[in-house]
C-alpha atoms as a PDB file:
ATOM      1  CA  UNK A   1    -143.077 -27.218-235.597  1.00  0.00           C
ATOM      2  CA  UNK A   2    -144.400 -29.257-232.231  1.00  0.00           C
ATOM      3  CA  UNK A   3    -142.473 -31.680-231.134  1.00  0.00           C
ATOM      4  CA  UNK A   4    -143.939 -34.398-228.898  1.00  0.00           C
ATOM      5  CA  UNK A   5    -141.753 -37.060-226.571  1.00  0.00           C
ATOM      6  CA  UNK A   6    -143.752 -39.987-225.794  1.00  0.00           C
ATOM      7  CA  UNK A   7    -143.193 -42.677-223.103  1.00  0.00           C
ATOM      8  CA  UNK A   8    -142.958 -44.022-219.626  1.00  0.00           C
ATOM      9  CA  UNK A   9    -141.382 -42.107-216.344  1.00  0.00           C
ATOM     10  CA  UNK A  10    -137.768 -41.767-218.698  1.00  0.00           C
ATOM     11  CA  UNK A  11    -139.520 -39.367-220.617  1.00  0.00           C
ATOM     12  CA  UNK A  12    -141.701 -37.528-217.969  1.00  0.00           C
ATOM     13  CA  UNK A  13    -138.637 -37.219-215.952  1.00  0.00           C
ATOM     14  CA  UNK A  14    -140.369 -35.006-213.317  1.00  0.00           C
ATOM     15  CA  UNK A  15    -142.342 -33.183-215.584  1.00  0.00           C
ATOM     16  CA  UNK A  16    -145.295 -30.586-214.787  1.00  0.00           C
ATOM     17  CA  UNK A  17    -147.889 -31.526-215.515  1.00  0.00           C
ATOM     18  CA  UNK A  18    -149.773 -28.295-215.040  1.00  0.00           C
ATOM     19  CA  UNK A  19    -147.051 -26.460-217.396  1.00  0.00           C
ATOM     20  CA  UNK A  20    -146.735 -28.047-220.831  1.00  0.00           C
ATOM     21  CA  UNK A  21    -143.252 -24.910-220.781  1.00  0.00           C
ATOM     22  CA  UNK A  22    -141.906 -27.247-217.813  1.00  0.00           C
ATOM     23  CA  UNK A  23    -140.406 -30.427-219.908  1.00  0.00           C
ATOM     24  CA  UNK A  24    -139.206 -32.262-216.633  1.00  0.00           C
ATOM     25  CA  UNK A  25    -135.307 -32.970-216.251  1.00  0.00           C
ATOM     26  CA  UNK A  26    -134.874 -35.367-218.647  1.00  0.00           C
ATOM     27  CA  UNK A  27    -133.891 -35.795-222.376  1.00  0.00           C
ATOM     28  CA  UNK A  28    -136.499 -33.484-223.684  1.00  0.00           C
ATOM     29  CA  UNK A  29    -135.672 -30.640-221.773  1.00  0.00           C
ATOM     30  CA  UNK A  30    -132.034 -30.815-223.334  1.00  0.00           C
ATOM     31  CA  UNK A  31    -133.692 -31.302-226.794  1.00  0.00           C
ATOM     32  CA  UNK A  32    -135.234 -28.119-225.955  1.00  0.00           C
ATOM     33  CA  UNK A  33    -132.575 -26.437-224.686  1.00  0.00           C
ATOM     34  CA  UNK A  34    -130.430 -27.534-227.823  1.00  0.00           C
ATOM     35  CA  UNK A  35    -133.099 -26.596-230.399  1.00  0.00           C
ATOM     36  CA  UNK A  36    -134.532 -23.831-229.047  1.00  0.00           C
ATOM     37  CA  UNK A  37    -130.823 -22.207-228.673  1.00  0.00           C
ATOM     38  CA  UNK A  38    -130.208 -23.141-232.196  1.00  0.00           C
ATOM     39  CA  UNK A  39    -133.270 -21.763-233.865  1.00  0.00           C
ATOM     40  CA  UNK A  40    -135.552 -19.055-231.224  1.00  0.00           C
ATOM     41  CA  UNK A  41    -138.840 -19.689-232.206  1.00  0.00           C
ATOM     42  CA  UNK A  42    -139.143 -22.240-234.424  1.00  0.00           C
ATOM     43  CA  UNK A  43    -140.036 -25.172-232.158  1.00  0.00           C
ATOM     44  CA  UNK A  44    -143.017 -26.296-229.652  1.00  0.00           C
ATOM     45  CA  UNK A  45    -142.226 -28.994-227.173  1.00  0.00           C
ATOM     46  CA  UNK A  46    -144.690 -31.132-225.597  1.00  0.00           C
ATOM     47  CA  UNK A  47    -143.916 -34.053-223.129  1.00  0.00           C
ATOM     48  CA  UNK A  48    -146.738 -36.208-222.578  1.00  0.00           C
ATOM     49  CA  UNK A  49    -144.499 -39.298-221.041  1.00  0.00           C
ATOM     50  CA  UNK A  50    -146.152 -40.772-217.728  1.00  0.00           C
ATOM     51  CA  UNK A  51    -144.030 -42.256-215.160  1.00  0.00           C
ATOM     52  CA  UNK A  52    -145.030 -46.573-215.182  1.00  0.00           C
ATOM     53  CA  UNK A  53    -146.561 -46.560-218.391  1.00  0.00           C
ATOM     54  CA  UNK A  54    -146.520 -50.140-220.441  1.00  0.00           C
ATOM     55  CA  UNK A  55    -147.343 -49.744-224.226  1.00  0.00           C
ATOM     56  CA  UNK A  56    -150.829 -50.585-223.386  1.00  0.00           C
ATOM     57  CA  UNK A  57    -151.117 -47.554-221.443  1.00  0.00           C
ATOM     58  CA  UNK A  58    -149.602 -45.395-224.098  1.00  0.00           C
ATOM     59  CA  UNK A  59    -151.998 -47.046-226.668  1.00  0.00           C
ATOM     60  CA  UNK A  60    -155.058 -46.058-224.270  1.00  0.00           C
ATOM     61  CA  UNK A  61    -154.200 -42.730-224.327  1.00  0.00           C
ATOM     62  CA  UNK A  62    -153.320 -41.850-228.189  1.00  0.00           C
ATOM     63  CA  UNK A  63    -156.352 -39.751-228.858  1.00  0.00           C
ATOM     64  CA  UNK A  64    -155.763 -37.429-225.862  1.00  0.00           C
ATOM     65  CA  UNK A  65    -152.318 -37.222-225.763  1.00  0.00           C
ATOM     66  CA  UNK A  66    -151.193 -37.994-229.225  1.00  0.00           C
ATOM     67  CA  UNK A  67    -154.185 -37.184-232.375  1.00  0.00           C
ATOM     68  CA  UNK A  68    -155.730 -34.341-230.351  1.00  0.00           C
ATOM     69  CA  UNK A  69    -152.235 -32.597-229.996  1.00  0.00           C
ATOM     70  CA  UNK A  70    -151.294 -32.955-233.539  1.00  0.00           C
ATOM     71  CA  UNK A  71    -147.406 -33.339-233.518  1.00  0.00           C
ATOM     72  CA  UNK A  72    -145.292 -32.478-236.602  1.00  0.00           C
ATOM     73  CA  UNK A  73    -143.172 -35.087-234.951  1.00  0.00           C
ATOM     74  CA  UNK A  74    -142.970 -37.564-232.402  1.00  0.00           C
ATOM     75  CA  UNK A  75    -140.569 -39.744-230.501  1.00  0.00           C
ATOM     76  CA  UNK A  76    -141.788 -42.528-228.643  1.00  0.00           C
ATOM     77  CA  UNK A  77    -139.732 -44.818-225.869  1.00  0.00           C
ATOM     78  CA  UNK A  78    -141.007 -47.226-224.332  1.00  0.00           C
ATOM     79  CA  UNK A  79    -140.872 -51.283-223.073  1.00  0.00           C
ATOM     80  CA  UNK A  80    -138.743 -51.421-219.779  1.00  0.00           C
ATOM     81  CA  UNK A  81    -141.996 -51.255-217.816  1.00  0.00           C
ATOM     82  CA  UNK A  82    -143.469 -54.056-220.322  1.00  0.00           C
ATOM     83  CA  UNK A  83    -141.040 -55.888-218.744  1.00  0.00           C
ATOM     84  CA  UNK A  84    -140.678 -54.365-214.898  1.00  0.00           C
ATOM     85  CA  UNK A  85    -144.412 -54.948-214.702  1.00  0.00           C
ATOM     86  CA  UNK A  86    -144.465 -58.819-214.691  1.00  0.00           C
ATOM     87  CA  UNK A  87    -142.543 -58.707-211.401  1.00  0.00           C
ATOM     88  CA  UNK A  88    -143.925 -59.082-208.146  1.00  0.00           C
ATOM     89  CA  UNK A  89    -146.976 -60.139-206.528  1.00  0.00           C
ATOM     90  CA  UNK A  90    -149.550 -59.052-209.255  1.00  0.00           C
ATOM     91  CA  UNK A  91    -147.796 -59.674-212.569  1.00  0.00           C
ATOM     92  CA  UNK A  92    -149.338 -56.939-215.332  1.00  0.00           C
ATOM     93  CA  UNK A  93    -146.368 -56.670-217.749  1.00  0.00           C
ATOM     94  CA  UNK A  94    -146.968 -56.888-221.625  1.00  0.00           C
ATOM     95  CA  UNK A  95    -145.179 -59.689-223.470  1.00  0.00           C
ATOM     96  CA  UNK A  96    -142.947 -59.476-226.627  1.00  0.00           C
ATOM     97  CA  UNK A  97    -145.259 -60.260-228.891  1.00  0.00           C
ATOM     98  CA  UNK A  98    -148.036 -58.301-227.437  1.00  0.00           C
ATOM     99  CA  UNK A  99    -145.653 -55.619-227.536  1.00  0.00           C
ATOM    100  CA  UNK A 100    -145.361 -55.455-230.952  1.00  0.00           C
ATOM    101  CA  UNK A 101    -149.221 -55.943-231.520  1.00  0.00           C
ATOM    102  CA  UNK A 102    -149.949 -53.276-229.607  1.00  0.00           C
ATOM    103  CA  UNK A 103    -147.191 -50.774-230.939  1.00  0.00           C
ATOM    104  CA  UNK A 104    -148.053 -51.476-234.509  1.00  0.00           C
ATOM    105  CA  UNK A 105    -151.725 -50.662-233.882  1.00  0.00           C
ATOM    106  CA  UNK A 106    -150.791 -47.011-232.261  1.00  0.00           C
ATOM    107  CA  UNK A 107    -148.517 -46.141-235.058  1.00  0.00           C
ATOM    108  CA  UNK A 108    -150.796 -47.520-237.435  1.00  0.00           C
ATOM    109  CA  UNK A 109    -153.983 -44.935-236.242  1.00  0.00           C
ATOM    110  CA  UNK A 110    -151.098 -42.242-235.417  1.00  0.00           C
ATOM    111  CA  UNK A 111    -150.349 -42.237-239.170  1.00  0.00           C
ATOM    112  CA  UNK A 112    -154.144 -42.612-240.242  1.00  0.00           C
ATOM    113  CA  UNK A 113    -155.063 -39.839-237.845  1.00  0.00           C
ATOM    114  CA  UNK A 114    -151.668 -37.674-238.804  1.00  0.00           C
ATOM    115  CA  UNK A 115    -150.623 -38.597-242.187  1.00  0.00           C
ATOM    116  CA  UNK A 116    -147.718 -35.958-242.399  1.00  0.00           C
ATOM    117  CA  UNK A 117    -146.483 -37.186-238.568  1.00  0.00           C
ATOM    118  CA  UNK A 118    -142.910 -37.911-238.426  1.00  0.00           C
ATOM    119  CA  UNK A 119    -142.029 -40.905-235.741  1.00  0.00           C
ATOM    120  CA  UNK A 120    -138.720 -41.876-234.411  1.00  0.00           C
ATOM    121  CA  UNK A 121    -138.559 -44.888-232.375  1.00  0.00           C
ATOM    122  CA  UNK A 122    -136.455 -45.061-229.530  1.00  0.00           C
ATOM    123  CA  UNK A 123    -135.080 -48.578-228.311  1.00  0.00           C
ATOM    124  CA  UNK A 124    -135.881 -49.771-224.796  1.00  0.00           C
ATOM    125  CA  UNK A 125    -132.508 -50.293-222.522  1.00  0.00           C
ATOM    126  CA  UNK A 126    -131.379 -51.240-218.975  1.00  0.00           C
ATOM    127  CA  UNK A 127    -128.226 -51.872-217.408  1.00  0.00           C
ATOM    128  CA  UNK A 128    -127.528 -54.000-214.345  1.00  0.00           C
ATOM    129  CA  UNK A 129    -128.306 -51.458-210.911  1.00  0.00           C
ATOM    130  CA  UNK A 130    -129.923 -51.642-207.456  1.00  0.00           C
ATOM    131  CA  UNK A 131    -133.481 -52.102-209.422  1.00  0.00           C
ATOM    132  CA  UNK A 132    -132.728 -54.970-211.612  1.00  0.00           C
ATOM    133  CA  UNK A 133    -129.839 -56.613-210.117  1.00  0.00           C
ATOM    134  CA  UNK A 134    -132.006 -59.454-208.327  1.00  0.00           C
ATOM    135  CA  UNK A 135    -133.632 -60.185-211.267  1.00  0.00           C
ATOM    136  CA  UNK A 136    -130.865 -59.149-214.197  1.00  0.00           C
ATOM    137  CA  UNK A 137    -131.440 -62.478-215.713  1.00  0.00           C
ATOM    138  CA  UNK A 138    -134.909 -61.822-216.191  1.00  0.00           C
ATOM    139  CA  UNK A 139    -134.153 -58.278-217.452  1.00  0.00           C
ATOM    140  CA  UNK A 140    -130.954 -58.728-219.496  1.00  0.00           C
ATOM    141  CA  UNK A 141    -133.394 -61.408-221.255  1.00  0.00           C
ATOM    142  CA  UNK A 142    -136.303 -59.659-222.036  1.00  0.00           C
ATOM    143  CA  UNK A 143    -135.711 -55.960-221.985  1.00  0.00           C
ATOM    144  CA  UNK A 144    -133.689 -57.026-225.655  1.00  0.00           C
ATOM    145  CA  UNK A 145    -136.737 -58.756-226.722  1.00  0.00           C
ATOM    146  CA  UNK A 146    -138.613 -55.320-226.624  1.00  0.00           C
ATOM    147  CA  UNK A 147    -135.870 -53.740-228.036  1.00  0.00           C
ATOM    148  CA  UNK A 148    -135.972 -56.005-230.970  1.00  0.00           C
ATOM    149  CA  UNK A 149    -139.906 -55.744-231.274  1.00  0.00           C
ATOM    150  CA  UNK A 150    -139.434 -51.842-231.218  1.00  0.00           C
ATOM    151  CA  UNK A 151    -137.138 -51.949-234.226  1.00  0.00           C
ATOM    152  CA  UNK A 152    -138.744 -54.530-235.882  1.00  0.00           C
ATOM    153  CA  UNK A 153    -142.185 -51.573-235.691  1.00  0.00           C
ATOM    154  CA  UNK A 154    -139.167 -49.171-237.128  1.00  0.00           C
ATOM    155  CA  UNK A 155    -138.313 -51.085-240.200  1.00  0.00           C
ATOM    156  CA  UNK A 156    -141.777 -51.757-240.852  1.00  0.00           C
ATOM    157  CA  UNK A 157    -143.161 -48.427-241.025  1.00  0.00           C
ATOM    158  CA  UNK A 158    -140.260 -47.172-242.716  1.00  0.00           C
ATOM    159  CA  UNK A 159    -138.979 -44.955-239.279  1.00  0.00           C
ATOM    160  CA  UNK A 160    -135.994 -44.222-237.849  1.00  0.00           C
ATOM    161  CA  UNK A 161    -135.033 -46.362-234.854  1.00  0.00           C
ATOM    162  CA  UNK A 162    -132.694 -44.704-232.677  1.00  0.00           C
ATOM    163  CA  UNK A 163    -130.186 -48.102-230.336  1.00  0.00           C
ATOM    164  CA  UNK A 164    -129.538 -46.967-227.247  1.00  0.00           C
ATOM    165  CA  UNK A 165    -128.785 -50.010-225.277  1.00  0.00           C
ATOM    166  CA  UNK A 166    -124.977 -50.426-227.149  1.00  0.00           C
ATOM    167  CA  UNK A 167    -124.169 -47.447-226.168  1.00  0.00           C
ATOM    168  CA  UNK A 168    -125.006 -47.379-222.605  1.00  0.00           C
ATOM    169  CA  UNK A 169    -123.227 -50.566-222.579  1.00  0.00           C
ATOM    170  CA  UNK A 170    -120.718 -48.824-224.324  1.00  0.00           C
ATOM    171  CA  UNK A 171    -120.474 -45.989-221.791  1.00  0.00           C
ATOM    172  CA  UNK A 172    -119.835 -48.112-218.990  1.00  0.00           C
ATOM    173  CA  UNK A 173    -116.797 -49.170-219.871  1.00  0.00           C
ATOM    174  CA  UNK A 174    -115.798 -45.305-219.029  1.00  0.00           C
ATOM    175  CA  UNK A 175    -117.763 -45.311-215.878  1.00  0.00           C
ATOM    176  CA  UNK A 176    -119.841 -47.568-213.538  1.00  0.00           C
ATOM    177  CA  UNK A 177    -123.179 -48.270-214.834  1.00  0.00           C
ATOM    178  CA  UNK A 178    -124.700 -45.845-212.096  1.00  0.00           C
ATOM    179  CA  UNK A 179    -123.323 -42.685-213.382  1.00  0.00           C
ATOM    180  CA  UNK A 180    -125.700 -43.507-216.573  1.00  0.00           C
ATOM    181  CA  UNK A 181    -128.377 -45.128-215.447  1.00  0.00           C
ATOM    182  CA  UNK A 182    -129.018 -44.667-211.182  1.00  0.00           C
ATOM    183  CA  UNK A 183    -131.039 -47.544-210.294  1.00  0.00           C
ATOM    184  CA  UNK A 184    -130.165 -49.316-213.977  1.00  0.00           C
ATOM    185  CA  UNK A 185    -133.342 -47.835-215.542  1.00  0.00           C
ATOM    186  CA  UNK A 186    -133.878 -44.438-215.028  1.00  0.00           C
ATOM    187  CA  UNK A 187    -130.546 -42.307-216.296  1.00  0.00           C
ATOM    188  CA  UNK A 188    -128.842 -40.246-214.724  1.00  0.00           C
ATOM    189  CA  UNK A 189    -128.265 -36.230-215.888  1.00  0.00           C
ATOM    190  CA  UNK A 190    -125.169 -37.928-217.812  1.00  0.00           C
ATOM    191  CA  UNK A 191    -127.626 -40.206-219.288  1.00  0.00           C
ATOM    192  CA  UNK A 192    -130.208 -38.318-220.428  1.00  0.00           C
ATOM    193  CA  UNK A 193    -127.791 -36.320-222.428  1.00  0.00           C
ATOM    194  CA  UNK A 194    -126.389 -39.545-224.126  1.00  0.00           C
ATOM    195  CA  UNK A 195    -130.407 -40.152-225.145  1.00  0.00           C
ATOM    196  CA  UNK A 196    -130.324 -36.394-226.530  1.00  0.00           C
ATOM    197  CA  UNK A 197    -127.536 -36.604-228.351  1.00  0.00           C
ATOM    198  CA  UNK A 198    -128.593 -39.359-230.246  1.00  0.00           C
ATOM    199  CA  UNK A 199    -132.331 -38.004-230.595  1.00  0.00           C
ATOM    200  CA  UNK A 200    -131.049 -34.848-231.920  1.00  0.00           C
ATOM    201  CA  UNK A 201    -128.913 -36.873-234.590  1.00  0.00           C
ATOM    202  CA  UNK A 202    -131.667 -38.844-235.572  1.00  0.00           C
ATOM    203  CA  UNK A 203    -134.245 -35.722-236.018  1.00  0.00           C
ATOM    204  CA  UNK A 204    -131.548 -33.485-237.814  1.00  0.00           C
ATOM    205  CA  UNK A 205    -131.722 -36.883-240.318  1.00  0.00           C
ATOM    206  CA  UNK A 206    -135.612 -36.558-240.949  1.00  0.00           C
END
């Protein structure tokens, strides 16, 4: 069974990209670890998330690094950079309802291309940190707004959606908001084993 992870730099999480065996440090490598340890054998795991990538640059890649590679399954978060992207000098973020156009056209051709694909959707999250706290207005606003888009593209294609952003906000209430998430985007080791935990219950549900 091959198992892709789809996404922006939360997924790539360092990965090699020379060395589809070296899954980065991030949530997929402790799907992997969990998985593999459960079941020798069984699974392939292929990370094909790219650090800064906005839906639009997911959707530009789907033949290479989604049809070609034929996934049995395939998890897919994305939308903080939808968001990040719109900041600074040369604004080039992706809007809500773009967003959602967008989205619904890759899973759309995913599922023509792969009938027999299983997607989970994974909901965009951020929590206030040295990267968004001059503009946490701006994110605490629309980072939920692609969040909401994401599981809208869940319930319409009949996937599982998998919330995140509760519990992070959740988790902080046991520690700062840095021991999840270091700059308030990208998580921590801590934090990338929250996002596993709740990938793996969401997959053993398929």
């Amino acid at each position: 069974m091959k198992i892709l992870f789809q996404g922006d730099s939360i997924t790539d999480a360092d990965r090699d990209r020379n060395n589809n065996s070296r899954l980065g440090r991030g949530y997929p490598l402790l799907v992997e670890a969990a998985l593999g340890y459960e079941e020798p054998g069984k699974y392939e795991f292929v990370n094909r998330g790219i650090s800064g990538n906005r839906v639009v640059d997911l959707y530009a890649r789907i033949k290479n690094d989604i049809i070609n590679l034929a996934p049995d399954v395939m998890s897919i978060l994305i939308g903080v950079n939808d968001v990040w992207h719109e900041l600074g000098d040369n604004p080039n973020g992706v809007d809500a309802d773009k967003f959602f156009k967008i989205y619904s056209m890759l899973i759309e051709e995913v599922k023509a291309a792969l009938p027999n694909i299983k997607i989970m959707i994974l909901e965009p999250f951020v929590l206030e940190g040295c990267a968004t706290m001059d503009n946490w207005e701006y994110f605490s606003t629309e980072v939920p707004k692609r969040a909401a888009m994401a599981k809208k593209i869940a319930k319409m294609y009949d996937l599982p959606f998998i919330p995140l952003q509760k519990g992070f906000d959740e988790l902080c209430q046991k520690a700062p908001s840095e021991y999840w998430l270091g700059d308030g985007v990208h998580p921590t080791a801590k934090g990338h084993e929250y996002i596993k935990s709740q990938w793996i219950e969401a997959f053993k549900k398929l």
